[in-house]
Protein backbone atom coordinates (compact mmCIF):
# COMPACT_ATOMS: atom_id res chain seq x y z
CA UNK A 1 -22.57 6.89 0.37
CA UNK A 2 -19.14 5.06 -0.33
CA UNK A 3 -17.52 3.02 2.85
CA UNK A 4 -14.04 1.53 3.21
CA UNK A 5 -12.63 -0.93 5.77
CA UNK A 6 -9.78 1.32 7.79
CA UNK A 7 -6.35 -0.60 8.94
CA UNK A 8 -5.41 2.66 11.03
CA UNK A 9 -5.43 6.17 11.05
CA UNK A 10 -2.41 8.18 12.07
CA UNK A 11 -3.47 11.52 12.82
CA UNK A 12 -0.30 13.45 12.76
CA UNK A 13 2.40 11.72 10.12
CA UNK A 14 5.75 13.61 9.08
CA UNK A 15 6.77 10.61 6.52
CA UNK A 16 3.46 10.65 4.70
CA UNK A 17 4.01 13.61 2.13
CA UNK A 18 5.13 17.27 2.60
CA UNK A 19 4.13 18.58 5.70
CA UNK A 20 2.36 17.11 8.83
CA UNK A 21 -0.50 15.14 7.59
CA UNK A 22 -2.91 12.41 8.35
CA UNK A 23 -2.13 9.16 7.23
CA UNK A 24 -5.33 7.13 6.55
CA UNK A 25 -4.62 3.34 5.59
CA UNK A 26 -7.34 1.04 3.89
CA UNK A 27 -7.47 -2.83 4.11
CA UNK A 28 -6.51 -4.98 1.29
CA UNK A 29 -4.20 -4.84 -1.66
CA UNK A 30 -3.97 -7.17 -4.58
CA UNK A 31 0.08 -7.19 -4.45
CA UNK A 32 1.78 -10.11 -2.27
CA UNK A 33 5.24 -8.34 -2.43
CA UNK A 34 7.87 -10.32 -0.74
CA UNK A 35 8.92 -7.50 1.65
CA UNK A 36 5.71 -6.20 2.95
CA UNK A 37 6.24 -5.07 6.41
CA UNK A 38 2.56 -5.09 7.16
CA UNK A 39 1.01 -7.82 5.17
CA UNK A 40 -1.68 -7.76 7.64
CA UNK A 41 -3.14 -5.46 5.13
CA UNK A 42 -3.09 -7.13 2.43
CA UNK A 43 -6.08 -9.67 2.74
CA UNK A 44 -9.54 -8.66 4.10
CA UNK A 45 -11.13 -10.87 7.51
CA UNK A 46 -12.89 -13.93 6.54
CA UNK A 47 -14.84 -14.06 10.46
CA UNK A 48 -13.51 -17.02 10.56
CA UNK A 49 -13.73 -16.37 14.02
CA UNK A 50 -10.65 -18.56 15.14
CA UNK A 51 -9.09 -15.43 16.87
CA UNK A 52 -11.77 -14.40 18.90
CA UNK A 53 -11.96 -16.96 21.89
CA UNK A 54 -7.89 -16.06 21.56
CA UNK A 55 -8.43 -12.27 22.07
CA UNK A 56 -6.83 -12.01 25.62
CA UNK A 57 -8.39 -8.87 26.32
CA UNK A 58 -12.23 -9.95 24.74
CA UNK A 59 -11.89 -7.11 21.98
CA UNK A 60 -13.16 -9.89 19.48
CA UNK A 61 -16.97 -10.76 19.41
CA UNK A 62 -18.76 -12.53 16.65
CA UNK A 63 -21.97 -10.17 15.65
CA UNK A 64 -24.31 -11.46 12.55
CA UNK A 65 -21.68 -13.89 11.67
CA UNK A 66 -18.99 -11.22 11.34
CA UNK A 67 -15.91 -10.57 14.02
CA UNK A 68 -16.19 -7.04 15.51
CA UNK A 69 -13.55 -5.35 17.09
CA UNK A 70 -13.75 -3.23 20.09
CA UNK A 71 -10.84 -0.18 20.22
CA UNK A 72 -11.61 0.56 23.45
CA UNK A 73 -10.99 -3.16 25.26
CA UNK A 74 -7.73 -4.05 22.50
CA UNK A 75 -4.00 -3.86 24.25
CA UNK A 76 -2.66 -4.51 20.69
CA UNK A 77 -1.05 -7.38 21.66
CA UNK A 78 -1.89 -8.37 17.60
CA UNK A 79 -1.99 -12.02 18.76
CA UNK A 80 -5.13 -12.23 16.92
CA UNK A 81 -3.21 -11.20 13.48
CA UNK A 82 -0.10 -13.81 14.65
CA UNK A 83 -2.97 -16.80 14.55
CA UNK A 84 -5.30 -15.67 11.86
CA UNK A 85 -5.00 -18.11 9.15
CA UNK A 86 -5.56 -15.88 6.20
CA UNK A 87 -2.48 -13.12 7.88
CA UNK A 88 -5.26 -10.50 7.95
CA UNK A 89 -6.31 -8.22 11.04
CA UNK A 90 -10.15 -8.11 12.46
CA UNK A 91 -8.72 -4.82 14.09
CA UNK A 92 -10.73 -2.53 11.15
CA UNK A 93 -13.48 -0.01 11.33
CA UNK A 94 -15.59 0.79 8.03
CA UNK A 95 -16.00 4.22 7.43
CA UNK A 96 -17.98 6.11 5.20
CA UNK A 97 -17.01 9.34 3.66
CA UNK A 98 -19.13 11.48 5.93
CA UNK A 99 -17.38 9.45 9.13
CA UNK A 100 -14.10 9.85 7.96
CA UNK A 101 -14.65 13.80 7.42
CA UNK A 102 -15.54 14.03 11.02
CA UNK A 103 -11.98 12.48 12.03
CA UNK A 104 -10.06 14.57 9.61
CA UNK A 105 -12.22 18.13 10.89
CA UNK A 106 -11.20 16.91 14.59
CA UNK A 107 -7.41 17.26 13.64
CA UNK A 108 -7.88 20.10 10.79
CA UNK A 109 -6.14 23.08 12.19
CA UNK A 110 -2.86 20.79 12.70
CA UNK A 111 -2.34 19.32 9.55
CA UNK A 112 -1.36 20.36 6.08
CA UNK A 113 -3.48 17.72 4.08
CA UNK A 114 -3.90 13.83 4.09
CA UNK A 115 -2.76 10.80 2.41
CA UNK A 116 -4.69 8.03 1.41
CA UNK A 117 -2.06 4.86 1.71
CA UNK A 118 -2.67 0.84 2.59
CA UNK A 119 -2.58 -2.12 1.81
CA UNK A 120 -3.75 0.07 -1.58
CA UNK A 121 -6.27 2.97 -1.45
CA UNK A 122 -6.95 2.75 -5.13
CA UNK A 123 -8.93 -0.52 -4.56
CA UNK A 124 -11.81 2.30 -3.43
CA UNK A 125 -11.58 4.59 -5.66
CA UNK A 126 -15.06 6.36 -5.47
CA UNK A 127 -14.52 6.31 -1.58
CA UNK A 128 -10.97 8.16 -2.16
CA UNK A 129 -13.05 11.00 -4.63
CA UNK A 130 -15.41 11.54 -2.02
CA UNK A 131 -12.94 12.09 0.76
CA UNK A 132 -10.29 14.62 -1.25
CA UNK A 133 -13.41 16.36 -2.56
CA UNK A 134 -14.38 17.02 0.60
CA UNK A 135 -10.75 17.77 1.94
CA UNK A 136 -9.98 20.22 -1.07
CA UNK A 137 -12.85 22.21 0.57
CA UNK A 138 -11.16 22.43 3.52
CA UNK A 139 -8.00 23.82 2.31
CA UNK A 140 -6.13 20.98 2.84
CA UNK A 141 -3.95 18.97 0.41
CA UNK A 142 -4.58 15.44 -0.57
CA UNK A 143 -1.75 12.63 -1.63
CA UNK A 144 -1.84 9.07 -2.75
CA UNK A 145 0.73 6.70 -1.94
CA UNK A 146 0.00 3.57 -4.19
CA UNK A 147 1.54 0.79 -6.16
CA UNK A 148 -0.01 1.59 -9.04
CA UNK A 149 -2.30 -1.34 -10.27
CA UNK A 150 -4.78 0.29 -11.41
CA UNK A 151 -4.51 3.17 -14.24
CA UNK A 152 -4.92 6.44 -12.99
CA UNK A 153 -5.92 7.72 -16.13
CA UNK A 154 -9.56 5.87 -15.68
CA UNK A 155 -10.01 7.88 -12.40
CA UNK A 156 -10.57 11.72 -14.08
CA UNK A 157 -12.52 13.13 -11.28
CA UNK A 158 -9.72 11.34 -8.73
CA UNK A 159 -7.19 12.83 -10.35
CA UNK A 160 -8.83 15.99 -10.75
CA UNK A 161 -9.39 16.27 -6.69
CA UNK A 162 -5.26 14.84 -6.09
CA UNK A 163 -2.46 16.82 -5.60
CA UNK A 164 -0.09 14.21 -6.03
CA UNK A 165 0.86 10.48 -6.39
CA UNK A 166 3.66 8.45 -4.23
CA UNK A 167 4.03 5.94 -6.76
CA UNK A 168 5.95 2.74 -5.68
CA UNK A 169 7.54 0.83 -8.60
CA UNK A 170 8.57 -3.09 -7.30
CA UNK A 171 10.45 -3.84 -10.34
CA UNK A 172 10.62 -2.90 -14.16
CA UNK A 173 11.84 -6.50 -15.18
CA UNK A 174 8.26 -7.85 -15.86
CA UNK A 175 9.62 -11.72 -15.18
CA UNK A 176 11.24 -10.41 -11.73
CA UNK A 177 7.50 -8.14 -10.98
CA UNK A 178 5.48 -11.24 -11.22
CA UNK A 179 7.62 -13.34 -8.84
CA UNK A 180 7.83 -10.53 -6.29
CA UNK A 181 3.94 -9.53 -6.33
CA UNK A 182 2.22 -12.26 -8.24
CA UNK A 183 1.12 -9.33 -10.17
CA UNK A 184 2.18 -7.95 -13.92
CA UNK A 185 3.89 -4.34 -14.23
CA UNK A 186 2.60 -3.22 -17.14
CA UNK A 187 0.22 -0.56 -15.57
CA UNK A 188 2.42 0.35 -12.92
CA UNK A 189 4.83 1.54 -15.92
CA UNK A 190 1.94 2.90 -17.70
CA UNK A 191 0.92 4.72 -14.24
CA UNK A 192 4.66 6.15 -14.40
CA UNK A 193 3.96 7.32 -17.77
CA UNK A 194 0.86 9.07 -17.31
CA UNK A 195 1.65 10.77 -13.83
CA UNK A 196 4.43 12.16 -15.13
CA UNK A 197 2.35 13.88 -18.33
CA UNK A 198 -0.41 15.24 -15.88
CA UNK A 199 2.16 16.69 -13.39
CA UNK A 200 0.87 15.01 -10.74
CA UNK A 201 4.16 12.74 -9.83
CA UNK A 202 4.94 13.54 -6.15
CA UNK A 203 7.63 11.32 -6.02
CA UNK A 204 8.75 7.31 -6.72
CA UNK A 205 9.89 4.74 -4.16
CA UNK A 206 11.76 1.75 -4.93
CA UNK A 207 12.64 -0.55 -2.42
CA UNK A 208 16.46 -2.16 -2.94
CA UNK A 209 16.74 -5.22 -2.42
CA UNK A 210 19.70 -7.53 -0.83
CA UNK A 211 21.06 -10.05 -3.38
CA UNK A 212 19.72 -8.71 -6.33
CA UNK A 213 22.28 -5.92 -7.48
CA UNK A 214 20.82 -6.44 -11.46
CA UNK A 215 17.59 -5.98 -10.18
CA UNK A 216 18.03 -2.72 -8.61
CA UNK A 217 19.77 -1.30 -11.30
CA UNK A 218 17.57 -2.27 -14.06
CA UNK A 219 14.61 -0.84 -11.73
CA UNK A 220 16.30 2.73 -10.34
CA UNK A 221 18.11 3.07 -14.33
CA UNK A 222 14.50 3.30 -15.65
CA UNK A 223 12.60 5.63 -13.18
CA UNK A 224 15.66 7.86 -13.26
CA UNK A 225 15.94 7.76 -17.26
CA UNK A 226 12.07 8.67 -17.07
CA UNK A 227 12.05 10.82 -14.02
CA UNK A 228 15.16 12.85 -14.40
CA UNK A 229 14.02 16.52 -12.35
CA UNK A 230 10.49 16.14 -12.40
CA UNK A 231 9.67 14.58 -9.24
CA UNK A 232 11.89 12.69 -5.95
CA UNK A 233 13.08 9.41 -5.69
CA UNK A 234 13.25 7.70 -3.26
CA UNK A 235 15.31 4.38 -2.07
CA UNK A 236 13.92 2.61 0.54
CA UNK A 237 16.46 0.23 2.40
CA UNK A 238 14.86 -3.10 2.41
CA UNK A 239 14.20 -3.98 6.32
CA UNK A 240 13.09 -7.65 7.32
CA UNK A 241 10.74 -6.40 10.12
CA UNK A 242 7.47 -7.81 9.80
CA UNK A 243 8.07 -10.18 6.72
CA UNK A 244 6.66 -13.09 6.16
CA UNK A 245 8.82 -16.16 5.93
CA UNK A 246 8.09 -16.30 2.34
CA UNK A 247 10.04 -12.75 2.03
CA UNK A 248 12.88 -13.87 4.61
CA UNK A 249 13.29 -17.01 2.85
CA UNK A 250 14.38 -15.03 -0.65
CA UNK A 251 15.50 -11.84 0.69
CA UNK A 252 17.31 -12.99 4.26
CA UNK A 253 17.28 -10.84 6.91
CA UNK A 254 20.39 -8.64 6.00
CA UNK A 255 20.12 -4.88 5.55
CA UNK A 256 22.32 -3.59 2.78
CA UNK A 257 24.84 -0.56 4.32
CA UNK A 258 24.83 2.57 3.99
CA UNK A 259 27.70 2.53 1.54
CA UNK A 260 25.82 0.38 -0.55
CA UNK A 261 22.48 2.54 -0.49
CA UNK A 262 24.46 5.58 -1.64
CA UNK A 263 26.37 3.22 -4.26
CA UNK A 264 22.74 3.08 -5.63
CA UNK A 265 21.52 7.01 -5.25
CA UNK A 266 24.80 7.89 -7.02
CA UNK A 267 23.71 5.55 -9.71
CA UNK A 268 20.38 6.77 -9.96
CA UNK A 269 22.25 10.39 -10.32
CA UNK A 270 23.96 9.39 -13.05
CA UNK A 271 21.09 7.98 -14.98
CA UNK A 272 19.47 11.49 -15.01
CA UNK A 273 17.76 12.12 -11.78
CA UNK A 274 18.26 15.04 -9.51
CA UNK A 275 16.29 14.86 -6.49
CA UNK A 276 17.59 11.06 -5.10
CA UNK A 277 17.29 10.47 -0.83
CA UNK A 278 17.67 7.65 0.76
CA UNK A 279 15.67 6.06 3.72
């Protein structure tokens, strides 16, 4: 039976997909973008064990050489993710397919389907088959929101059991990718690509970014050349909350206006898109 380590589950999400749905996040993601608002995700717990005589509320105890966290005694006070050394969280329960059914039955009759999201859900990709396989049965609809580093294509029974991908594109500029995730791009494009040819493109977010007006344009030109009507786009207004310095330090803690953000949907518009929102 497949297991994944859980950031957080929220039961009932309006911003997660069409519909009310359950948001279920999973721990760890191989992209170290700049901007990540919860980079708490992105690395997975060491037990180093430096937060638990910290814990104020004694949610932390080391069990078998591991740090085990206790829901039921934690405040979320997250002082143990302000001190952790490797900017992870202890805070995450490992489920197995058959566990996480049981939460996702308990909040069935109230949702319209779920969305596997992180840190980034295809690091567990046999996990993600069992849970939409078992979700489809229900009646209920099942979305990905990813950034894409891994090709889709190599996931046929995945993509069989998915209704749809929320594919984030960083950058297209492979230079300017590298620098902003210490990753490549080129099967995030690919990803673009091959969404778009199985019909399974729910929609594209691109983060714009503050100080680099090239950048965004290069980036939204090429989704909405490639896009055009057949799925949303949307352009997320870079926010500093949550950043690591790293992030502050190149992007500044500056929100671009709401002039500016419809500046750039009117450009994507005009590059052959049809469906452009901005958040």
């Amino acid at each position: 039976m497949f297991s994944a380590p859980v950031n957080r589950i929220i039961p009932f999400s309006s911003v997660d997909g069409p519909g009310n749905r359950m948001a279920i996040f999973l721990q760890s993601c191989p992209f170290q973008c700049w901007y990540c608002h919860n980079p708490e995700t992105i690395n997975l717990c060491v037990h180093c064990g430096i937060c638990v005589t910290k814990c104020p509320s004694n949610a932390l105890s080391v069990i078998d050489g591991k740090v085990v966290w206790n829901s039921l005694h934690c405040t979320q006070c997250d002082t143990c993710i302000k001190i952790c050394p490797t900017l992870s969280s202890p805070k995450i329960t490992r489920f197995t397919v058959d566990e996480m059914m049981i939460k996702i039955d308990e909040v069935r009759p109230f949702i319209r389907g779920i969305t596997l999201s992180g840190g980034e859900c295809m690091t567990y990709p046999e996990f993600m088959e069992g849970i939409f396989t078992q979700t489809k049965k229900m009646g209920l609809s099942c979305l990905i929101d990813s950034n894409g580093y891994r090709l889709f294509s190599d996931y046929p029974q995945l993509m069989k059991v998915c209704d749809g991908v929320m594919l984030d594109v960083k950058a297209v500029d492979s230079e300017f990718h590298l620098q902003l995730t210490h990753h490549t791009n080129e099967i995030v494009l690919k990803n673009l690509e091959d969404l778009l040819l199985m019909g399974k493109l729910q929609e594209v977010r691109i983060v714009v970014l503050p100080g680099y007006d090239a950048q965004n344009k290069i980036t939204i030109a090429y989704v909405a050349e490639h896009v055009k009507n057949k799925a949303k786009i949307k352009l997320l207004t870079y926010r500093p909350y949550g950043v690591r310095k790293v992030g502050l330090d190149k992007l500044g803690t500056s929100m671009l206006s709401e002039k500016e953000m419809e500046f750039y949907r009117q450009f994507a518009l005009e590059n052959g898109a049809s469906d452009v929102i901005i958040l």
